[in-house]
C-alpha atoms as a PDB file:
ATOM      1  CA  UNK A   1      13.552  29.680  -4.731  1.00  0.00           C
ATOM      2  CA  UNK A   2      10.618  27.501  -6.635  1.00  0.00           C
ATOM      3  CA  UNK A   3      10.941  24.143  -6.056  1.00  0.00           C
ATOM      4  CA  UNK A   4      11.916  22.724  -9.362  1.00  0.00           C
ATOM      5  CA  UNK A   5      11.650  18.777  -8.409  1.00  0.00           C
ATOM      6  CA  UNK A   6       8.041  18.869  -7.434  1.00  0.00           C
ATOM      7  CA  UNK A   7       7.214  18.517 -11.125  1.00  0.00           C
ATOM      8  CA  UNK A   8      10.530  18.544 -13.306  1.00  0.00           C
ATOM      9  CA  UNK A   9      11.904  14.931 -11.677  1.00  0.00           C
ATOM     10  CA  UNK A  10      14.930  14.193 -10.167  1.00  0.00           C
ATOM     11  CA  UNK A  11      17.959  16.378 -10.263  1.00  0.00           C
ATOM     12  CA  UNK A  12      20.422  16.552 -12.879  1.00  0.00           C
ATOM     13  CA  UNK A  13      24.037  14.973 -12.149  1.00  0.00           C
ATOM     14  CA  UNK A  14      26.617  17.267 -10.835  1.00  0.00           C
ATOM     15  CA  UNK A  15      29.803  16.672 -11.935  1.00  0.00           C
ATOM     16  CA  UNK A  16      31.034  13.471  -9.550  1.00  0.00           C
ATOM     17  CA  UNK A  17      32.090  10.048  -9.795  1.00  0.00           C
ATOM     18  CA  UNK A  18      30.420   7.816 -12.673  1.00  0.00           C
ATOM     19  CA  UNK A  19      28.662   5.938  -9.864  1.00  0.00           C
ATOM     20  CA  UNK A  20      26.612   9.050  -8.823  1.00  0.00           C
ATOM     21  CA  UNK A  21      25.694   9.887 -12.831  1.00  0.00           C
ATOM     22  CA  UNK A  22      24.718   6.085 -13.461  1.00  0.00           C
ATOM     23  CA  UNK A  23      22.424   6.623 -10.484  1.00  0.00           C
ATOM     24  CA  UNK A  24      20.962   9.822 -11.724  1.00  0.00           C
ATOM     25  CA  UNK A  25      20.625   8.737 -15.295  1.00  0.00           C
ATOM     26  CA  UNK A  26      18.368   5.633 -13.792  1.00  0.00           C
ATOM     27  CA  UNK A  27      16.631   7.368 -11.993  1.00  0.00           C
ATOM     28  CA  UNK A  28      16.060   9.559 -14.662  1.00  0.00           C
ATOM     29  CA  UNK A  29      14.906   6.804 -17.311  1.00  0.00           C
ATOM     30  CA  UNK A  30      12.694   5.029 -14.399  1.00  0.00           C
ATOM     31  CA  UNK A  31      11.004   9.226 -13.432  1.00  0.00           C
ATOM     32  CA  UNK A  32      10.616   9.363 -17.537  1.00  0.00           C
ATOM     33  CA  UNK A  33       9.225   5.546 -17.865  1.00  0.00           C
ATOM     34  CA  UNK A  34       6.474   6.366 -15.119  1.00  0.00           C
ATOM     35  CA  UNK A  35       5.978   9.720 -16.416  1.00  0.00           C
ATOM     36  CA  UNK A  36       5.141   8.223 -19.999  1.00  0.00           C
ATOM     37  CA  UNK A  37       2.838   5.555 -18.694  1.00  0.00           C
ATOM     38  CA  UNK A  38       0.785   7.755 -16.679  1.00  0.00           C
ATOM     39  CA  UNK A  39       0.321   9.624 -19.666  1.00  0.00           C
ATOM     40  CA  UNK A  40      -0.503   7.340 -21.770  1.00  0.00           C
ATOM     41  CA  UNK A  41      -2.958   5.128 -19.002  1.00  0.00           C
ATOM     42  CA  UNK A  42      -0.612   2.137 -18.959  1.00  0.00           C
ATOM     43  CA  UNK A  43      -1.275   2.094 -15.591  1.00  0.00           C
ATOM     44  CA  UNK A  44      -3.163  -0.857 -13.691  1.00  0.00           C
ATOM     45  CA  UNK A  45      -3.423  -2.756 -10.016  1.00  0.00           C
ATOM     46  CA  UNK A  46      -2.396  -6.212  -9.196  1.00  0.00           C
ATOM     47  CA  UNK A  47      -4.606  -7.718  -6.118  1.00  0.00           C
ATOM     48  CA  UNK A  48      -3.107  -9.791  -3.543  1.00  0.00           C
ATOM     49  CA  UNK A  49      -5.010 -11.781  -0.974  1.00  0.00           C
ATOM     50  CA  UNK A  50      -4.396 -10.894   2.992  1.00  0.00           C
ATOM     51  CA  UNK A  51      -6.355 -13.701   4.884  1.00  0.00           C
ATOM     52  CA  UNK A  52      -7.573 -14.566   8.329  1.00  0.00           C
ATOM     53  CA  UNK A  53      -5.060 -16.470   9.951  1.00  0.00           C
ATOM     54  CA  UNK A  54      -7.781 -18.811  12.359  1.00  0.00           C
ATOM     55  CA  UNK A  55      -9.092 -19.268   9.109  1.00  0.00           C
ATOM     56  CA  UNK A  56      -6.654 -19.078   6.076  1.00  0.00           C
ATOM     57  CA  UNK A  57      -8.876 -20.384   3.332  1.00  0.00           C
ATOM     58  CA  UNK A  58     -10.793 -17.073   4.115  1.00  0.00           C
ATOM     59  CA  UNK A  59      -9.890 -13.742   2.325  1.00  0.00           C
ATOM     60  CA  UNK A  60      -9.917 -10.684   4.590  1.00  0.00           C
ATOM     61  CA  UNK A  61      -9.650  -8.154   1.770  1.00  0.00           C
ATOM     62  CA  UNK A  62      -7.452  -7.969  -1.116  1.00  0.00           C
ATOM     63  CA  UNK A  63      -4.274  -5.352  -1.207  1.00  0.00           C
ATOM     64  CA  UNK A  64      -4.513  -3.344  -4.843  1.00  0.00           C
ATOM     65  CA  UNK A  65      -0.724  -2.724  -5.851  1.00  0.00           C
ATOM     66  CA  UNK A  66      -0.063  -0.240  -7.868  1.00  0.00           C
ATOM     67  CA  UNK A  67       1.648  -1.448 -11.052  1.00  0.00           C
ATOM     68  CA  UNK A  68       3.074   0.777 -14.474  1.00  0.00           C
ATOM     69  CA  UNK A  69       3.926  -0.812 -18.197  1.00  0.00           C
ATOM     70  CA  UNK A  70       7.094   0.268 -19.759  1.00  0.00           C
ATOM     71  CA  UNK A  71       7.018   0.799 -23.554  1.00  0.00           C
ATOM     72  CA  UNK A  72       7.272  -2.902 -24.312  1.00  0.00           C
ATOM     73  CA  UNK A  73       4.254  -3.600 -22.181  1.00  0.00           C
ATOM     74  CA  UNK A  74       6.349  -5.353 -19.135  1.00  0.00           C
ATOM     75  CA  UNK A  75       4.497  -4.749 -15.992  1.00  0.00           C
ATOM     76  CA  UNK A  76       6.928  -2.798 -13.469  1.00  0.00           C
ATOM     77  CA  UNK A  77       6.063  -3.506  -9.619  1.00  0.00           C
ATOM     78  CA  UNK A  78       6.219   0.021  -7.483  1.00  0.00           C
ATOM     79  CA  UNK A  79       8.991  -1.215  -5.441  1.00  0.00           C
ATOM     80  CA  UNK A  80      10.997  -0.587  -8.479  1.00  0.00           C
ATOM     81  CA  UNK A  81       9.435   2.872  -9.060  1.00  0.00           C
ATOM     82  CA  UNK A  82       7.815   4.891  -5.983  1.00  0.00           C
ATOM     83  CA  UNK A  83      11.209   5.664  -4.060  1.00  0.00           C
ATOM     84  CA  UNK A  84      12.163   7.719  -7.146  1.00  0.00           C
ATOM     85  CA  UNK A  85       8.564   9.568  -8.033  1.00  0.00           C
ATOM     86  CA  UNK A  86       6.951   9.738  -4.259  1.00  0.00           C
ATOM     87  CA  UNK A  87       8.127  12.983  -3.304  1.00  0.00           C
ATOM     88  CA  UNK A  88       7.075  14.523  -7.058  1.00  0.00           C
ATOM     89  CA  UNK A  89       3.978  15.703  -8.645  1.00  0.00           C
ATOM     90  CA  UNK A  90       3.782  12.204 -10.272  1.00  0.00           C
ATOM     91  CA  UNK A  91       4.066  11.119  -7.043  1.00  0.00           C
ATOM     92  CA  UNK A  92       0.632  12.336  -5.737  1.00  0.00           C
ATOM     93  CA  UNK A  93      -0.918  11.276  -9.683  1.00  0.00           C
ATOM     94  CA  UNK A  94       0.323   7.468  -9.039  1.00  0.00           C
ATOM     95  CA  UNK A  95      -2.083   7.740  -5.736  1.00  0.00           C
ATOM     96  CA  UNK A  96      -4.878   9.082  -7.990  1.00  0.00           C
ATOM     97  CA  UNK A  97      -4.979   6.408 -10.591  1.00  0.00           C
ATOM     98  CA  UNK A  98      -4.290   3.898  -7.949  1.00  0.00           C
ATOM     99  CA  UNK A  99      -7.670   5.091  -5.632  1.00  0.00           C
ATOM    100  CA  UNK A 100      -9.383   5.913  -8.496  1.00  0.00           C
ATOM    101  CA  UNK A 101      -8.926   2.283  -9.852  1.00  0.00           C
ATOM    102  CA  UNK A 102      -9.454   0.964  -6.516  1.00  0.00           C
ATOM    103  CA  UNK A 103     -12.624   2.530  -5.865  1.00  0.00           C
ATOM    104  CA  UNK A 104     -14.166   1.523  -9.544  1.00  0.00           C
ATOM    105  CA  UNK A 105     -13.275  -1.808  -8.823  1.00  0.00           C
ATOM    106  CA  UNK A 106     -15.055  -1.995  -5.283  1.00  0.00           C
ATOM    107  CA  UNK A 107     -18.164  -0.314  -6.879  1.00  0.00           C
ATOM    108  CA  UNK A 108     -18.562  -3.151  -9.470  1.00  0.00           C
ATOM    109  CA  UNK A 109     -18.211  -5.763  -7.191  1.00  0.00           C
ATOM    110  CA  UNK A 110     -19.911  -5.263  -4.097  1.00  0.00           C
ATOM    111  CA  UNK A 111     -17.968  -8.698  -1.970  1.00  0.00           C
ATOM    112  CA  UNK A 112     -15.650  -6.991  -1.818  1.00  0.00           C
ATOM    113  CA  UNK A 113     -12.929  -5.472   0.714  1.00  0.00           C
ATOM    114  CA  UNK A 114      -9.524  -3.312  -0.670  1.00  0.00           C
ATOM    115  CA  UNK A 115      -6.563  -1.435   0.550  1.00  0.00           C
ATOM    116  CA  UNK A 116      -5.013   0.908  -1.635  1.00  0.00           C
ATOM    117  CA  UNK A 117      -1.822   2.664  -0.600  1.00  0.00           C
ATOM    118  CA  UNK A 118      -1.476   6.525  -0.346  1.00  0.00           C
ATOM    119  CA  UNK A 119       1.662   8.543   0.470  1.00  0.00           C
ATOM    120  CA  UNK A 120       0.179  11.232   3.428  1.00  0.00           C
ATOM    121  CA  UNK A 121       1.922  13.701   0.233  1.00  0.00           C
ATOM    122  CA  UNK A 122      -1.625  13.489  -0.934  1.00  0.00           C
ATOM    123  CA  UNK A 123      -3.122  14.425   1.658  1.00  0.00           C
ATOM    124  CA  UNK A 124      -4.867  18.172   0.887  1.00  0.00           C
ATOM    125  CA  UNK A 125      -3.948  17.217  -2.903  1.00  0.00           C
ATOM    126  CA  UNK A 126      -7.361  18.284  -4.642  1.00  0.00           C
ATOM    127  CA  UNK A 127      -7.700  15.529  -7.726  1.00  0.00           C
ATOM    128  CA  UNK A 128      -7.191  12.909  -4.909  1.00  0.00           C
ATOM    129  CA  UNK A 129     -10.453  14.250  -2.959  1.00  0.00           C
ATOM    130  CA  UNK A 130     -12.054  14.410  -5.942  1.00  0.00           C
ATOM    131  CA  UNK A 131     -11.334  11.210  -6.840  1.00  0.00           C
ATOM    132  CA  UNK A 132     -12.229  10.062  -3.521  1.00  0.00           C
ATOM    133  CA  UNK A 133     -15.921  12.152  -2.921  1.00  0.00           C
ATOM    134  CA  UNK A 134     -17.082  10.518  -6.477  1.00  0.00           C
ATOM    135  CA  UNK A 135     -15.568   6.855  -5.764  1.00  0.00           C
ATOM    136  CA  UNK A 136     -17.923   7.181  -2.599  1.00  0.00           C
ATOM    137  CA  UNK A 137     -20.781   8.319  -4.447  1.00  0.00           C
ATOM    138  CA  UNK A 138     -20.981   5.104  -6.648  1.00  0.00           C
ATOM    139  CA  UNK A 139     -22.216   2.785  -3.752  1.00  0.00           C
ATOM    140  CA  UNK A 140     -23.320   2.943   0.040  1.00  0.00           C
ATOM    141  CA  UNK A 141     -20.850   0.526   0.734  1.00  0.00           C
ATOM    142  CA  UNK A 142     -18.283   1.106  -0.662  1.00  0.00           C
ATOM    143  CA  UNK A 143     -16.311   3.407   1.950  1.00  0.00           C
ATOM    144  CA  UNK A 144     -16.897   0.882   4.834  1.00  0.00           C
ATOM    145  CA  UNK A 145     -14.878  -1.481   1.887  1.00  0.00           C
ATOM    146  CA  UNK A 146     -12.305   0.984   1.444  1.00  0.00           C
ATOM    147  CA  UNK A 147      -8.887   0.791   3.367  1.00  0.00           C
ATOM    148  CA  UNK A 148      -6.037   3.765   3.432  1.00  0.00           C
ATOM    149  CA  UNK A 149      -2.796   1.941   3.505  1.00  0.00           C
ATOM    150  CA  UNK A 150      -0.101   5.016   4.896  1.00  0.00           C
ATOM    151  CA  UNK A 151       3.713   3.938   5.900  1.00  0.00           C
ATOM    152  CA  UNK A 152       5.124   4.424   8.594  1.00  0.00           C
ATOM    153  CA  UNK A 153       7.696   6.619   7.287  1.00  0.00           C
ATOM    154  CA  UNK A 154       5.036   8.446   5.142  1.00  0.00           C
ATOM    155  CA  UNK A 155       2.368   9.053   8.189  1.00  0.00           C
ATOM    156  CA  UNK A 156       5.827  10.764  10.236  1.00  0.00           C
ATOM    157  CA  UNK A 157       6.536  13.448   7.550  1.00  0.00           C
ATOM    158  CA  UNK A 158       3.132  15.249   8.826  1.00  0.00           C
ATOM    159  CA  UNK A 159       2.052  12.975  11.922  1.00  0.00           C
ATOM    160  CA  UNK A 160      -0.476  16.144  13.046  1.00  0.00           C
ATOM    161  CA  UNK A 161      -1.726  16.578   9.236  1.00  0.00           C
ATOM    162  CA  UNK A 162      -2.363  12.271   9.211  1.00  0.00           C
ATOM    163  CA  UNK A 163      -4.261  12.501  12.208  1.00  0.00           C
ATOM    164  CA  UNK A 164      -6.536  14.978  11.038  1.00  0.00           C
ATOM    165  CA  UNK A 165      -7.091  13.778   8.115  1.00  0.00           C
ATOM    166  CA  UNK A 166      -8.145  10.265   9.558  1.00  0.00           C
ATOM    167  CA  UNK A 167     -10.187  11.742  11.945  1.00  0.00           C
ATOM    168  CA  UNK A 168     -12.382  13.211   9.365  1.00  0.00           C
ATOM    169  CA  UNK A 169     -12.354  10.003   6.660  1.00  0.00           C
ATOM    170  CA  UNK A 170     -12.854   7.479   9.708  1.00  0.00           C
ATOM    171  CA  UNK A 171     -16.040   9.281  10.382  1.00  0.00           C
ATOM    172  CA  UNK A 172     -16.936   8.671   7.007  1.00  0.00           C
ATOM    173  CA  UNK A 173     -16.657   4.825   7.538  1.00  0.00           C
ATOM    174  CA  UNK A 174     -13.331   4.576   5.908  1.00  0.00           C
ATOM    175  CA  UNK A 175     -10.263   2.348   7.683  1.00  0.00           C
ATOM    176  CA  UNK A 176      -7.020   2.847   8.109  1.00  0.00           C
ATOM    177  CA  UNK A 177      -4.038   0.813   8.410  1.00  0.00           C
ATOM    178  CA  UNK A 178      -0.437   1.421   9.324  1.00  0.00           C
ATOM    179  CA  UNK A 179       1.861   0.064   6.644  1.00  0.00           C
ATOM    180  CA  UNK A 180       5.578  -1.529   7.150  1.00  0.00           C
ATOM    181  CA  UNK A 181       5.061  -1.142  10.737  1.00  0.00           C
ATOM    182  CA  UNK A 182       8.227  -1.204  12.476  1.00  0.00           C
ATOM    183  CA  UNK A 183      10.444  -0.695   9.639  1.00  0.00           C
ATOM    184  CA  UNK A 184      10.962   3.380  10.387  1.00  0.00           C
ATOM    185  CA  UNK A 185      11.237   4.794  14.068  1.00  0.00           C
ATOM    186  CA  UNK A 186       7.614   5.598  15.274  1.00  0.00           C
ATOM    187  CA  UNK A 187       6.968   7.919  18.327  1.00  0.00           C
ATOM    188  CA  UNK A 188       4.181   5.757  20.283  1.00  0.00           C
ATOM    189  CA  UNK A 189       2.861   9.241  21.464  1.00  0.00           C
ATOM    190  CA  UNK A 190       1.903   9.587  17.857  1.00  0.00           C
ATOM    191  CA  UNK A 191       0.930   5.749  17.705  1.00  0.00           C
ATOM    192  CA  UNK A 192      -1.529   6.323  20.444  1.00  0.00           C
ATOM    193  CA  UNK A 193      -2.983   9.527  19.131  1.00  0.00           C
ATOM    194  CA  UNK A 194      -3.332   8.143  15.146  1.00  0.00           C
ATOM    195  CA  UNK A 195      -5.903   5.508  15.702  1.00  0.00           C
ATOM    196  CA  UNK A 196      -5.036   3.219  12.859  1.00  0.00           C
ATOM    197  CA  UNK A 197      -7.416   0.194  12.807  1.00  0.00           C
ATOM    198  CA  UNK A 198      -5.278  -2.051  10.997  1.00  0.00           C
ATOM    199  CA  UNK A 199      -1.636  -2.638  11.554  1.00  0.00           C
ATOM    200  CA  UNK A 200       1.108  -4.368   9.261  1.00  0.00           C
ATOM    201  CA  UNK A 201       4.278  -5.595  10.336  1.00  0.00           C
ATOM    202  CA  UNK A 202       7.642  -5.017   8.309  1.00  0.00           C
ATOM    203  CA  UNK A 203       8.153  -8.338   5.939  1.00  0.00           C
ATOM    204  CA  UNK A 204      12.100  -7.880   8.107  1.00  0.00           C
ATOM    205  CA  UNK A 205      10.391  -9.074  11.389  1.00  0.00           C
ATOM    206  CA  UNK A 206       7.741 -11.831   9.227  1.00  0.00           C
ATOM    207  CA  UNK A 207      10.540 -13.819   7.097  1.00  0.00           C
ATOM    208  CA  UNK A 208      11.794 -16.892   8.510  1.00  0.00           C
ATOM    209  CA  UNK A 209      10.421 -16.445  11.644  1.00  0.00           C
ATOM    210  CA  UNK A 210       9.893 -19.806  13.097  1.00  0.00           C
ATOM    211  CA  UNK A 211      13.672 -20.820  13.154  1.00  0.00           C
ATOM    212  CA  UNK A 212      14.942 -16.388  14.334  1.00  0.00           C
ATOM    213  CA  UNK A 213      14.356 -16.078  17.836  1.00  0.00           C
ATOM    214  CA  UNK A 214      15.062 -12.387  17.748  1.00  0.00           C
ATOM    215  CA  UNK A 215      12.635 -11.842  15.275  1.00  0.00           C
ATOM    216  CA  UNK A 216       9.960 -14.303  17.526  1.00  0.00           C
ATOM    217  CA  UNK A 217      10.527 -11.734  20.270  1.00  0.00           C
ATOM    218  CA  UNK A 218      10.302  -8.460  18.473  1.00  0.00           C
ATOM    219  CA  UNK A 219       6.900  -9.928  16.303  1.00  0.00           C
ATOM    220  CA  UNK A 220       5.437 -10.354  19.959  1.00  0.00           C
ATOM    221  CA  UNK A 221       6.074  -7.321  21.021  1.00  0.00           C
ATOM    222  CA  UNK A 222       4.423  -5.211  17.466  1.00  0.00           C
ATOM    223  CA  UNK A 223       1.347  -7.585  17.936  1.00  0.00           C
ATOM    224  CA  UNK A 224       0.996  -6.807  21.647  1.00  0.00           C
ATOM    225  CA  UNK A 225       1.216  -3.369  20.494  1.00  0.00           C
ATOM    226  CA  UNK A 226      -1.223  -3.511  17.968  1.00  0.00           C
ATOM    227  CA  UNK A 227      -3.438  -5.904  20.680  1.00  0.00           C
ATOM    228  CA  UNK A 228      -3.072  -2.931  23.391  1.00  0.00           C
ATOM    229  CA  UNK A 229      -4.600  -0.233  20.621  1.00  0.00           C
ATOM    230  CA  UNK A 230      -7.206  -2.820  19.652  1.00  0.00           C
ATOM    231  CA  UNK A 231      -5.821  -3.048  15.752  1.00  0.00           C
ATOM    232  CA  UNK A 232      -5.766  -6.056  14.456  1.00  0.00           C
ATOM    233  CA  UNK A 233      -2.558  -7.124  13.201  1.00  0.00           C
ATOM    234  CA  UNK A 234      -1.389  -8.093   9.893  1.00  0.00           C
ATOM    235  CA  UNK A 235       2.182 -10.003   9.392  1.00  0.00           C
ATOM    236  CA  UNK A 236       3.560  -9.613   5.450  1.00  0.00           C
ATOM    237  CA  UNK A 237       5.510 -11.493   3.287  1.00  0.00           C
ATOM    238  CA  UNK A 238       4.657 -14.715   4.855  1.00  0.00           C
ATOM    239  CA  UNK A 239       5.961 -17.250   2.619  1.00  0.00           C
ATOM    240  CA  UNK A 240       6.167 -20.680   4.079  1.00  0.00           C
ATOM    241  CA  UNK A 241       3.688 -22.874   6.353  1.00  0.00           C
ATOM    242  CA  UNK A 242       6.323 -23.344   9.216  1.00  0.00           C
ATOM    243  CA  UNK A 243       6.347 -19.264   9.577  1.00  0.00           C
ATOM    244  CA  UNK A 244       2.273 -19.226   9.100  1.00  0.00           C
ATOM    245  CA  UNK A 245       2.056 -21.465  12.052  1.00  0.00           C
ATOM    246  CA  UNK A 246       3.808 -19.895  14.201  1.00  0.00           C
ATOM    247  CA  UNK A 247       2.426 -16.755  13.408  1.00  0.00           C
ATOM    248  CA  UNK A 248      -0.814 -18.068  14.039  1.00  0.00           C
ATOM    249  CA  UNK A 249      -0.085 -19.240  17.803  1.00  0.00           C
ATOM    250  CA  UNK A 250       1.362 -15.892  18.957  1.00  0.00           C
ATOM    251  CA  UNK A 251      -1.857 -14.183  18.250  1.00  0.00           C
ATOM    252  CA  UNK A 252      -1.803 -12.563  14.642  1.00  0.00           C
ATOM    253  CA  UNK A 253      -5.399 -11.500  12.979  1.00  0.00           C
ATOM    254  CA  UNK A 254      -4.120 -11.684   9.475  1.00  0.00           C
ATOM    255  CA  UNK A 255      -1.202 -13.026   7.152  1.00  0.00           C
ATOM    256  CA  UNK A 256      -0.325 -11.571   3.446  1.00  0.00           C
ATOM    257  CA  UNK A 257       2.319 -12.855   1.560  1.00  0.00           C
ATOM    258  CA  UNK A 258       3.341 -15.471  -1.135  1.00  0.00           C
ATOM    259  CA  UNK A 259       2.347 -18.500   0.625  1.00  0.00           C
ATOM    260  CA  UNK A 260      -1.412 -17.034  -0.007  1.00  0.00           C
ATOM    261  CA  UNK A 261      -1.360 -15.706  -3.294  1.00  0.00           C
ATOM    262  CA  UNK A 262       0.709 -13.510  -5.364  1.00  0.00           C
ATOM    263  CA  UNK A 263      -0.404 -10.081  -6.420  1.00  0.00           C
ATOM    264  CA  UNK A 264      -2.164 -11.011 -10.013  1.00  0.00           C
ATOM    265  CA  UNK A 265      -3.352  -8.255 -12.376  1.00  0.00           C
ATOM    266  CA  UNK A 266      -6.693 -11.104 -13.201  1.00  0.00           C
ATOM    267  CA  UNK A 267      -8.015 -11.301  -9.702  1.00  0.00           C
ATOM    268  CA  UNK A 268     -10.764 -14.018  -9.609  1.00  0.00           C
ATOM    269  CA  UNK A 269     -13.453 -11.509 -10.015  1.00  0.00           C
ATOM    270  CA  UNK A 270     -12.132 -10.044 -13.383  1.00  0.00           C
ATOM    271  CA  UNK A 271     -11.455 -14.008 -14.598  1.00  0.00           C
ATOM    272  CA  UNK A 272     -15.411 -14.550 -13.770  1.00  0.00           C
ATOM    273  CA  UNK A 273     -16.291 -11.468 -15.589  1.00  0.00           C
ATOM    274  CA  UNK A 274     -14.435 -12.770 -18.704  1.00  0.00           C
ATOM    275  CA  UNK A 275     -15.969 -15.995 -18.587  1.00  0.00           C
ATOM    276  CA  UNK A 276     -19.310 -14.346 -18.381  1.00  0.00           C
ATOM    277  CA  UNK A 277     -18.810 -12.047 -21.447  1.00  0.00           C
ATOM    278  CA  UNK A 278     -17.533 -14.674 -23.148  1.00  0.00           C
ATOM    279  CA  UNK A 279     -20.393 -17.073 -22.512  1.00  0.00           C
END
């Protein structure tokens, strides 16, 4: 039987309680919402800063979130779309636009250094490679700029596929990194044989971390995980100074959250070029 979901959405409602049809009818307007935008190019990153945390002042590189307009122009954030679209064909066209935007914007500005994320869906998908051999073609340093930002959930669906594919983009100067770390229940056979050279610990483990003792124990033990595979380490969602600092003295490379900047659709760069066409 064809697979009618991969490009048709989510399924209709069976006949249930009204709590299982309000679900499907929302997911249904948010599929149709994304599907609409895509179409019509309403479809843009926001960049938020990850920084070095010996040296906070000091951007690392800058995570490009994907981001859709509805039909009154309100920007909708991916956590509020990509659990209903990921395992569609729309799915694999939000990673398009989103490397394909990603790689433009590292070509015009040579400083600097992006993740985009990618479902491991996409891997093998053909517009993505093609998307991904011309983005490369633009500049000679623009691979060694680019990061692949997989989940952890996402990399287990295929873990032999991922590690292929890696394999074969990592020669071509491109990182990796290991998203939500933590969050979903990785094999550490697989963590030793994927080779990711960046990993991010699950916001769950980051927030309030100063005052949680359980969370101070398990945020040691990702780091000297990601220490023992020589990746640096990235904690998310950090949002207050007590919780950078004591991030900072158990050994973390890198910090991302609020605290540091929110994602912003007029990254500095893009404020600088509109000051310079305007004067």
């Amino acid at each position: 039987m064809p697979n009618q979901l991969a490009h048709g959405g989510p399924q209709p409602a069976q006949a249930g309680s009204p709590l299982s049809m309000a679900v499907a009818e929302r997911d249904q307007f948010t599929f149709d919402m994304v599907r609409a935008a895509i179409a019509s190019q309403n479809v843009l990153l926001a960049f938020q800063p990850v920084v070095q945390a010996a040296h906070p002042e000091k951007v690392a590189f800058y995570e490009g979130l994907i981001r859709v307009l509805d039909q009154t122009n309100r920007v909708i954030p991916a956590r509020e779309f990509i659990g209903v679209v990921e395992t569609h064909e729309i799915g694999r066209q939000i990673d398009c636009l989103a490397l394909q935007m990603g790689l433009k914007t590292l070509a015009a500005n040579p400083g600097l250094r992006i993740s985009i994320n990618m479902s491991a869906r996409s891997i093998g998908y053909r517009r993505w490679m093609e998307i991904l051999n011309q983005g490369l073609s633009l500049g000679p340093t623009v691979a060694e700029r680019l990061i692949l930002e997989i989940t952890e959930s996402s990399a287990m669906v295929m873990p032999d596929i991922v590690q292929s594919f890696m394999s074969e983009l990592q020669h071509r100067g491109i990182t990796f990194a290991l998203d939500d770390f933590g969050a979903g229940y990785t094999s550490f056979s697989y963590l030793r044989d994927f080779f990711f050279d960046i990993l991010k610990i699950d916001g769950q483990f980051i927030r309030g971390i100063h005052s949680n003792p359980d969370n101070q124990i398990l945020a040691q033990a990702l780091i000297s995980i990601g220490q023992h595979f020589e990746m640096f380490t990235v904690a998310e969602f950090v949002e207050n100074v007590e919780d950078a600092e004591f991030l900072s003295r158990i050994g973390i490379d890198c910090m991302q959250g609020y605290l540091f900047g929110v994602p912003t659709t007029r990254p500095h760069w893009v404020q600088a070029e509109d000051r310079r066409r305007a004067g």
